[in-house]
PDB file of N, CA and C in Angstrom:
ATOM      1  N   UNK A   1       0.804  -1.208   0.000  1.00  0.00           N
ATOM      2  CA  UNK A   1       0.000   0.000   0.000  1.00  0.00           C
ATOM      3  C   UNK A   1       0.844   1.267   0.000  1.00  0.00           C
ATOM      4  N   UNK A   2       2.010   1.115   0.415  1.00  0.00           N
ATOM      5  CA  UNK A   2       3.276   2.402   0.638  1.00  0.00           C
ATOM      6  C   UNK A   2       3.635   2.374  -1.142  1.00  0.00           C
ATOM      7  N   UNK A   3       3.220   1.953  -2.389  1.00  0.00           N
ATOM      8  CA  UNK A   3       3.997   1.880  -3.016  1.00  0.00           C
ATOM      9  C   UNK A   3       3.239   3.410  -4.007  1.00  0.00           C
ATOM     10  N   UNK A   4       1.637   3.502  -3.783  1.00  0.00           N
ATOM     11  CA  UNK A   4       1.403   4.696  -4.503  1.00  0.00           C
ATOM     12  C   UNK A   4       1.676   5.932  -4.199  1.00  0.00           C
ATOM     13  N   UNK A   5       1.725   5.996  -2.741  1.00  0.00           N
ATOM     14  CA  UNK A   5       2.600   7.428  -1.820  1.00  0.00           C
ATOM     15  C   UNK A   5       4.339   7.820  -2.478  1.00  0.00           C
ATOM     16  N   UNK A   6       4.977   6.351  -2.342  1.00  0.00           N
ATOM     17  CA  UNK A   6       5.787   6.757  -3.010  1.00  0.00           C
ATOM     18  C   UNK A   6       6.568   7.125  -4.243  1.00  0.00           C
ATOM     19  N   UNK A   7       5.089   6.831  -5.323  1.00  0.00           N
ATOM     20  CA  UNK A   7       5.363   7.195  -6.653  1.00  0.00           C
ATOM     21  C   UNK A   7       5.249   8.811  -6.275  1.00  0.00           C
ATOM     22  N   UNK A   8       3.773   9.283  -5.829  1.00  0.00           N
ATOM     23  CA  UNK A   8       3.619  10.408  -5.767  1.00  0.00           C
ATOM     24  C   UNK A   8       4.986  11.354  -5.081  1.00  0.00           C
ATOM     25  N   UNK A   9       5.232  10.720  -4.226  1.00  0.00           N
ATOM     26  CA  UNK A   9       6.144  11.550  -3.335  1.00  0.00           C
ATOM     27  C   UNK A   9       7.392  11.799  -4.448  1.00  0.00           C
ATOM     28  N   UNK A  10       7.816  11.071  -4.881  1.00  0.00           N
ATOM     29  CA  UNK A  10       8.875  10.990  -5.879  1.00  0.00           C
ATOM     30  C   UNK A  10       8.892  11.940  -7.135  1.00  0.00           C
ATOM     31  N   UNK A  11       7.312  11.614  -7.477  1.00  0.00           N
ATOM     32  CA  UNK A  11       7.453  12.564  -8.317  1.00  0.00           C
ATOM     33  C   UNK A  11       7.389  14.055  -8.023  1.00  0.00           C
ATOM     34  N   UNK A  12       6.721  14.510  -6.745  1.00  0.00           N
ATOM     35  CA  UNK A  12       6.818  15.533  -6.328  1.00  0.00           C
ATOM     36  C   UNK A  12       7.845  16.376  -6.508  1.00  0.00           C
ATOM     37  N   UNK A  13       8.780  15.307  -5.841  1.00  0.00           N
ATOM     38  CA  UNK A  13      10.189  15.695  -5.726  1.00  0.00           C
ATOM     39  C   UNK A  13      10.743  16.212  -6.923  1.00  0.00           C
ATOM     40  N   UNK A  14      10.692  15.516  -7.692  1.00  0.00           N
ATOM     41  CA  UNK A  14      10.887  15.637  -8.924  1.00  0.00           C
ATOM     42  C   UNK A  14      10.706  16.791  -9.743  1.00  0.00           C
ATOM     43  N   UNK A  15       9.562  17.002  -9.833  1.00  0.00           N
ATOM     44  CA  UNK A  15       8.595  18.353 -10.080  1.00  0.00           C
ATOM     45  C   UNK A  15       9.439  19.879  -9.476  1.00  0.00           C
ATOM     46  N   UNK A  16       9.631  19.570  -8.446  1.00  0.00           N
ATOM     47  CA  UNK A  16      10.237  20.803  -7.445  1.00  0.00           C
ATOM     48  C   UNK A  16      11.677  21.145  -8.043  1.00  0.00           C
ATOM     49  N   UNK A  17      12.454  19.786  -7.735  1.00  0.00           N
ATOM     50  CA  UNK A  17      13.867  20.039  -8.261  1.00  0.00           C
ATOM     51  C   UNK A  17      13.787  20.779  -9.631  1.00  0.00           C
ATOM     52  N   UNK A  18      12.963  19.971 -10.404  1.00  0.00           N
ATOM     53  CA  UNK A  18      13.131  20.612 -12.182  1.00  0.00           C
ATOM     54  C   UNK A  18      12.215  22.482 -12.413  1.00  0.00           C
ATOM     55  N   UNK A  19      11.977  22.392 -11.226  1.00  0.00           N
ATOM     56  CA  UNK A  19      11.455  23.780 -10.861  1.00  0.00           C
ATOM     57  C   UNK A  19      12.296  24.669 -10.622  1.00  0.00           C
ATOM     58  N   UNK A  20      12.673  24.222  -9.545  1.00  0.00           N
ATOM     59  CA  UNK A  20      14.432  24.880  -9.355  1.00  0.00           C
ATOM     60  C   UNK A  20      15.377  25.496 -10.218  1.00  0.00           C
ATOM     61  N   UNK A  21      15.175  24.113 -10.854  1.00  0.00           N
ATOM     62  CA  UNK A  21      16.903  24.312 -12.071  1.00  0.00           C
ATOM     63  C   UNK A  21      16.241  25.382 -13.149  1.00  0.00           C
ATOM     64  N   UNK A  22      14.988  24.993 -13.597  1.00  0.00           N
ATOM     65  CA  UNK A  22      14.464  26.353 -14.444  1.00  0.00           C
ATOM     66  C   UNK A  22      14.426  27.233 -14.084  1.00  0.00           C
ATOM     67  N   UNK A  23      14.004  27.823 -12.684  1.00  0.00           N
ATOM     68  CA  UNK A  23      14.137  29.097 -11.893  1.00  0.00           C
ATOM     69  C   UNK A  23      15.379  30.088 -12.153  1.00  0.00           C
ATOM     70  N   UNK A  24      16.233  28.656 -11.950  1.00  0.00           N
ATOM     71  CA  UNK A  24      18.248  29.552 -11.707  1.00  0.00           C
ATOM     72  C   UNK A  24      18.690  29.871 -12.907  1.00  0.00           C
ATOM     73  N   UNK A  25      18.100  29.028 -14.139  1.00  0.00           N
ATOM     74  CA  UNK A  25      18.621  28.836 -15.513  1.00  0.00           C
ATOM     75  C   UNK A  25      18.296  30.784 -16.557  1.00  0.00           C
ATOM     76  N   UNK A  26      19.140  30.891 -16.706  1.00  0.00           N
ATOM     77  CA  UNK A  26      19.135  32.228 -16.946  1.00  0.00           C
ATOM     78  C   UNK A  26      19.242  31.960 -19.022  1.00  0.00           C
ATOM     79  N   UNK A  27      19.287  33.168 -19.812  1.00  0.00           N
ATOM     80  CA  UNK A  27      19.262  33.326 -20.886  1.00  0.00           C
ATOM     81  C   UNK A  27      20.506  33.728 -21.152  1.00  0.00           C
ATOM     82  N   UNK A  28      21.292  33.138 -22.282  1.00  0.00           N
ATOM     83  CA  UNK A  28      22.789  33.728 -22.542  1.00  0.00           C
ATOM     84  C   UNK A  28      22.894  34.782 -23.283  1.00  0.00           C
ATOM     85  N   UNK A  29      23.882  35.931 -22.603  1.00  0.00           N
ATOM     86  CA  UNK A  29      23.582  36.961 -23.996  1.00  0.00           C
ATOM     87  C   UNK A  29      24.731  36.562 -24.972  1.00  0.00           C
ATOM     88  N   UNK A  30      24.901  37.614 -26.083  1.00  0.00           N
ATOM     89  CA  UNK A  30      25.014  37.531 -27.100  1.00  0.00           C
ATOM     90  C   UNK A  30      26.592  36.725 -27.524  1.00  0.00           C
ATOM     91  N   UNK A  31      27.687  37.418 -26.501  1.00  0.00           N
ATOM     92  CA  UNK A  31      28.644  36.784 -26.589  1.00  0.00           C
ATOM     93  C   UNK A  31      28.654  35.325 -26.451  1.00  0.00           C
ATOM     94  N   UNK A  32      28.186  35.201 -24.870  1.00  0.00           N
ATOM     95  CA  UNK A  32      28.388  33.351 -24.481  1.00  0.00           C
ATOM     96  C   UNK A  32      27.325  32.604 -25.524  1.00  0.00           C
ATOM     97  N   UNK A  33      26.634  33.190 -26.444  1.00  0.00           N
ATOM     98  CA  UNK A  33      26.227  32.505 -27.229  1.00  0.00           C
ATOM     99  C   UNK A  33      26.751  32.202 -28.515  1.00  0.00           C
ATOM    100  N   UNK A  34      27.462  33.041 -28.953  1.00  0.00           N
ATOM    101  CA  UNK A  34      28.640  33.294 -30.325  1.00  0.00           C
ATOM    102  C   UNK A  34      29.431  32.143 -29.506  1.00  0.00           C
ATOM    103  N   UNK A  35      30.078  32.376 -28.376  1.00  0.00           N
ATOM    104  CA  UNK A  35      31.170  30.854 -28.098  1.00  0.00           C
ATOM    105  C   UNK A  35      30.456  29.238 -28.321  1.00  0.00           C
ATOM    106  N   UNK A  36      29.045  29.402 -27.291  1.00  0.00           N
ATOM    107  CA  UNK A  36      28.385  28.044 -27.606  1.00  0.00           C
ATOM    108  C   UNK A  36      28.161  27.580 -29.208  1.00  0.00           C
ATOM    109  N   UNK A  37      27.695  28.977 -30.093  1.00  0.00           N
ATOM    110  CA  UNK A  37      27.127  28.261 -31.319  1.00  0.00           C
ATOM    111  C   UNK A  37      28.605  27.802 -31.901  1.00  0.00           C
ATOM    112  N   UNK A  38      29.633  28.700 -31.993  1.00  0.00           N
ATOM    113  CA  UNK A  38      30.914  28.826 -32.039  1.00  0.00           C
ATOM    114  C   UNK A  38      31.924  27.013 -31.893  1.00  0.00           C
ATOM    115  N   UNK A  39      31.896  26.988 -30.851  1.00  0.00           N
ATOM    116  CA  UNK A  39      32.504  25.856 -30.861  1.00  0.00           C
ATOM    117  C   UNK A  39      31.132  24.448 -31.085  1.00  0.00           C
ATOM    118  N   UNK A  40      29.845  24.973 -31.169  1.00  0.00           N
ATOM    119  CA  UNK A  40      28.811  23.956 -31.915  1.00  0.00           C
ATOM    120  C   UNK A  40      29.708  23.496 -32.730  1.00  0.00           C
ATOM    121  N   UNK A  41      29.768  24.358 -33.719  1.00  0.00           N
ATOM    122  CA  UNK A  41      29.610  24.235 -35.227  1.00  0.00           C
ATOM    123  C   UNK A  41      31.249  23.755 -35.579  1.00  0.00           C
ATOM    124  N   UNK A  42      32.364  24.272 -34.778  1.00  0.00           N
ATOM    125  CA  UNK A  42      33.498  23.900 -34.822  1.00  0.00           C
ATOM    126  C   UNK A  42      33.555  21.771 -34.579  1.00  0.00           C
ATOM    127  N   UNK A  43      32.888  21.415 -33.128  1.00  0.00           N
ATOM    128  CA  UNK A  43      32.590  20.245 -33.121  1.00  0.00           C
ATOM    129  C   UNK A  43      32.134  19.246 -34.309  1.00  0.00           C
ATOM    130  N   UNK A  44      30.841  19.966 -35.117  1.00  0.00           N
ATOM    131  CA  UNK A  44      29.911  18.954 -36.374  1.00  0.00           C
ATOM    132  C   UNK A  44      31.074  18.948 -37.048  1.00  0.00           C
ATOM    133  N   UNK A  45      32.067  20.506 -37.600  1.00  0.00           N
ATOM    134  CA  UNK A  45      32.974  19.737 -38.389  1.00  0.00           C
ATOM    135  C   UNK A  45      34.159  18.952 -38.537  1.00  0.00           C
ATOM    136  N   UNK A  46      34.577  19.124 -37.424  1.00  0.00           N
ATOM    137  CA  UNK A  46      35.946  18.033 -36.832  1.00  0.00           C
ATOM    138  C   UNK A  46      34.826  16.833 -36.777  1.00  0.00           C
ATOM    139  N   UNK A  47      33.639  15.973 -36.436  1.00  0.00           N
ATOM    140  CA  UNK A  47      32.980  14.953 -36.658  1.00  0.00           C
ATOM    141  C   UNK A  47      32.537  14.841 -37.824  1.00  0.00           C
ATOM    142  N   UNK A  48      32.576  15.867 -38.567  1.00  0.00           N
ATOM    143  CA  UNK A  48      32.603  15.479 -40.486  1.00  0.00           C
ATOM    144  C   UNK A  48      33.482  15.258 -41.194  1.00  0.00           C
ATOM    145  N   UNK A  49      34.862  15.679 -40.953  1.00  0.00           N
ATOM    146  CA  UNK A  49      35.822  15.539 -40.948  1.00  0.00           C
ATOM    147  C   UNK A  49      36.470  13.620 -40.550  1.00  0.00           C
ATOM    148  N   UNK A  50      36.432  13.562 -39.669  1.00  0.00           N
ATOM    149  CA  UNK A  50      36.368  12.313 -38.784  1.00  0.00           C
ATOM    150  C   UNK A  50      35.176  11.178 -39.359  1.00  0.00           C
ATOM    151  N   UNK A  51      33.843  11.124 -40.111  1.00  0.00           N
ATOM    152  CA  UNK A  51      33.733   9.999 -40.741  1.00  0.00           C
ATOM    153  C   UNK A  51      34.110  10.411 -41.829  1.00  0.00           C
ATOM    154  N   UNK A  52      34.197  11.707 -42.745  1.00  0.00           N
ATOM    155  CA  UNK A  52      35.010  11.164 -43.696  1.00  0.00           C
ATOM    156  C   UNK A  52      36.425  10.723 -44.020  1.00  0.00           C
ATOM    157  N   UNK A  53      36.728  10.393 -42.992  1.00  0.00           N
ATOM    158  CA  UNK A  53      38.645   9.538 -43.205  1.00  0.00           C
ATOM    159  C   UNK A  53      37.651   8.793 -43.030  1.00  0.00           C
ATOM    160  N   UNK A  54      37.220   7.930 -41.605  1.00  0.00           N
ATOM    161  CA  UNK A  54      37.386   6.622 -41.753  1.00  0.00           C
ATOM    162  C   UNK A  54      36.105   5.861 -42.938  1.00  0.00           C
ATOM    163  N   UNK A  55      35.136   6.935 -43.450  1.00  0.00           N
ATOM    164  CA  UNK A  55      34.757   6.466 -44.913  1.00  0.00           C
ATOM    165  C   UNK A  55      35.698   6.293 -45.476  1.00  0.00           C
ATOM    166  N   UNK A  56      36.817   7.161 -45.784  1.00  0.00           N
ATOM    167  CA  UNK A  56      37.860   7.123 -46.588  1.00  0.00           C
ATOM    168  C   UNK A  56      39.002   6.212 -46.796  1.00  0.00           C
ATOM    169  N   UNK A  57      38.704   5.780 -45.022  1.00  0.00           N
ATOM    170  CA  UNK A  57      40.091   4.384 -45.114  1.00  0.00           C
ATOM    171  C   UNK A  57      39.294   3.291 -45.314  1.00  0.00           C
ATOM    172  N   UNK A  58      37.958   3.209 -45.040  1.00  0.00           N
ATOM    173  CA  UNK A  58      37.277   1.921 -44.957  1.00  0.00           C
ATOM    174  C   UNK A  58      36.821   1.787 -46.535  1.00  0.00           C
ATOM    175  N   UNK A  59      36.387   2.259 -47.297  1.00  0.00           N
ATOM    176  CA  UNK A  59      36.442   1.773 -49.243  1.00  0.00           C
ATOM    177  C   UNK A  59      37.950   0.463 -49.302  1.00  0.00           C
ATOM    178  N   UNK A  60      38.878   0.937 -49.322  1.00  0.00           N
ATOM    179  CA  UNK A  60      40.193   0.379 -49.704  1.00  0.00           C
ATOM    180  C   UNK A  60      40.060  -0.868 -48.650  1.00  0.00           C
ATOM    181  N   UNK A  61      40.165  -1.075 -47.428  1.00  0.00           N
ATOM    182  CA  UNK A  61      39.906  -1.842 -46.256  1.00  0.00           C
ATOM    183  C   UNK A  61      38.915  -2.873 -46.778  1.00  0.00           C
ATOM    184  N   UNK A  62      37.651  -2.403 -47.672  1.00  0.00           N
ATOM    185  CA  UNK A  62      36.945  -3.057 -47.795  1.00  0.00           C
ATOM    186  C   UNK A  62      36.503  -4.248 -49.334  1.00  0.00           C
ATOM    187  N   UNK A  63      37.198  -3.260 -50.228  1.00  0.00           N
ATOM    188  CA  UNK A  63      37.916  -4.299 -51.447  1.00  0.00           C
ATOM    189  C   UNK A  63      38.960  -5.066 -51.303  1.00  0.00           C
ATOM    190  N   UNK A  64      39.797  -5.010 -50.459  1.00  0.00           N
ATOM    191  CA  UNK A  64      41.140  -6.099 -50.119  1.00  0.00           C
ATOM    192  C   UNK A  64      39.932  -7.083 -49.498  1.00  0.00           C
ATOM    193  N   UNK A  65      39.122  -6.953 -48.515  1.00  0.00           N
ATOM    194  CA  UNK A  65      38.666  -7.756 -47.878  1.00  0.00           C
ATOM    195  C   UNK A  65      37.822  -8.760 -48.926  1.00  0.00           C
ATOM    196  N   UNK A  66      37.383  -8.115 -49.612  1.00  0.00           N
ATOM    197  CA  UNK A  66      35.823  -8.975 -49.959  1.00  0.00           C
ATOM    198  C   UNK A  66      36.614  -9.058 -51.691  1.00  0.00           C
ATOM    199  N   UNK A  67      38.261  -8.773 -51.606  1.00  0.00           N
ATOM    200  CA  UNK A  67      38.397  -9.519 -53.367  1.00  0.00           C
ATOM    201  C   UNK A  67      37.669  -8.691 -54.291  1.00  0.00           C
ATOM    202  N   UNK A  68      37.249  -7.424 -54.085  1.00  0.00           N
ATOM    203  CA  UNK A  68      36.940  -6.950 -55.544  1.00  0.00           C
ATOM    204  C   UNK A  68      38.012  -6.129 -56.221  1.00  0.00           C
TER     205      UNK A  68
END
Protein backbone atom coordinates (compact mmCIF):
# COMPACT_ATOMS: atom_id res chain seq x y z
CA UNK A 1 0.00 0.00 0.00
CA UNK A 2 3.28 2.40 0.64
CA UNK A 3 4.00 1.88 -3.02
CA UNK A 4 1.40 4.70 -4.50
CA UNK A 5 2.60 7.43 -1.82
CA UNK A 6 5.79 6.76 -3.01
CA UNK A 7 5.36 7.20 -6.65
CA UNK A 8 3.62 10.41 -5.77
CA UNK A 9 6.14 11.55 -3.33
CA UNK A 10 8.87 10.99 -5.88
CA UNK A 11 7.45 12.56 -8.32
CA UNK A 12 6.82 15.53 -6.33
CA UNK A 13 10.19 15.70 -5.73
CA UNK A 14 10.89 15.64 -8.92
CA UNK A 15 8.59 18.35 -10.08
CA UNK A 16 10.24 20.80 -7.45
CA UNK A 17 13.87 20.04 -8.26
CA UNK A 18 13.13 20.61 -12.18
CA UNK A 19 11.45 23.78 -10.86
CA UNK A 20 14.43 24.88 -9.35
CA UNK A 21 16.90 24.31 -12.07
CA UNK A 22 14.46 26.35 -14.44
CA UNK A 23 14.14 29.10 -11.89
CA UNK A 24 18.25 29.55 -11.71
CA UNK A 25 18.62 28.84 -15.51
CA UNK A 26 19.14 32.23 -16.95
CA UNK A 27 19.26 33.33 -20.89
CA UNK A 28 22.79 33.73 -22.54
CA UNK A 29 23.58 36.96 -24.00
CA UNK A 30 25.01 37.53 -27.10
CA UNK A 31 28.64 36.78 -26.59
CA UNK A 32 28.39 33.35 -24.48
CA UNK A 33 26.23 32.50 -27.23
CA UNK A 34 28.64 33.29 -30.32
CA UNK A 35 31.17 30.85 -28.10
CA UNK A 36 28.39 28.04 -27.61
CA UNK A 37 27.13 28.26 -31.32
CA UNK A 38 30.91 28.83 -32.04
CA UNK A 39 32.50 25.86 -30.86
CA UNK A 40 28.81 23.96 -31.92
CA UNK A 41 29.61 24.24 -35.23
CA UNK A 42 33.50 23.90 -34.82
CA UNK A 43 32.59 20.24 -33.12
CA UNK A 44 29.91 18.95 -36.37
CA UNK A 45 32.97 19.74 -38.39
CA UNK A 46 35.95 18.03 -36.83
CA UNK A 47 32.98 14.95 -36.66
CA UNK A 48 32.60 15.48 -40.49
CA UNK A 49 35.82 15.54 -40.95
CA UNK A 50 36.37 12.31 -38.78
CA UNK A 51 33.73 10.00 -40.74
CA UNK A 52 35.01 11.16 -43.70
CA UNK A 53 38.65 9.54 -43.20
CA UNK A 54 37.39 6.62 -41.75
CA UNK A 55 34.76 6.47 -44.91
CA UNK A 56 37.86 7.12 -46.59
CA UNK A 57 40.09 4.38 -45.11
CA UNK A 58 37.28 1.92 -44.96
CA UNK A 59 36.44 1.77 -49.24
CA UNK A 60 40.19 0.38 -49.70
CA UNK A 61 39.91 -1.84 -46.26
CA UNK A 62 36.94 -3.06 -47.79
CA UNK A 63 37.92 -4.30 -51.45
CA UNK A 64 41.14 -6.10 -50.12
CA UNK A 65 38.67 -7.76 -47.88
CA UNK A 66 35.82 -8.97 -49.96
CA UNK A 67 38.40 -9.52 -53.37
CA UNK A 68 36.94 -6.95 -55.54
Amino acid sequence: MSEPHWLVSESLRWYHDSARLVSKCTKPDYEEFKKIALSTGMGMVVMGFVGFFVKLLHIPINNILMGV
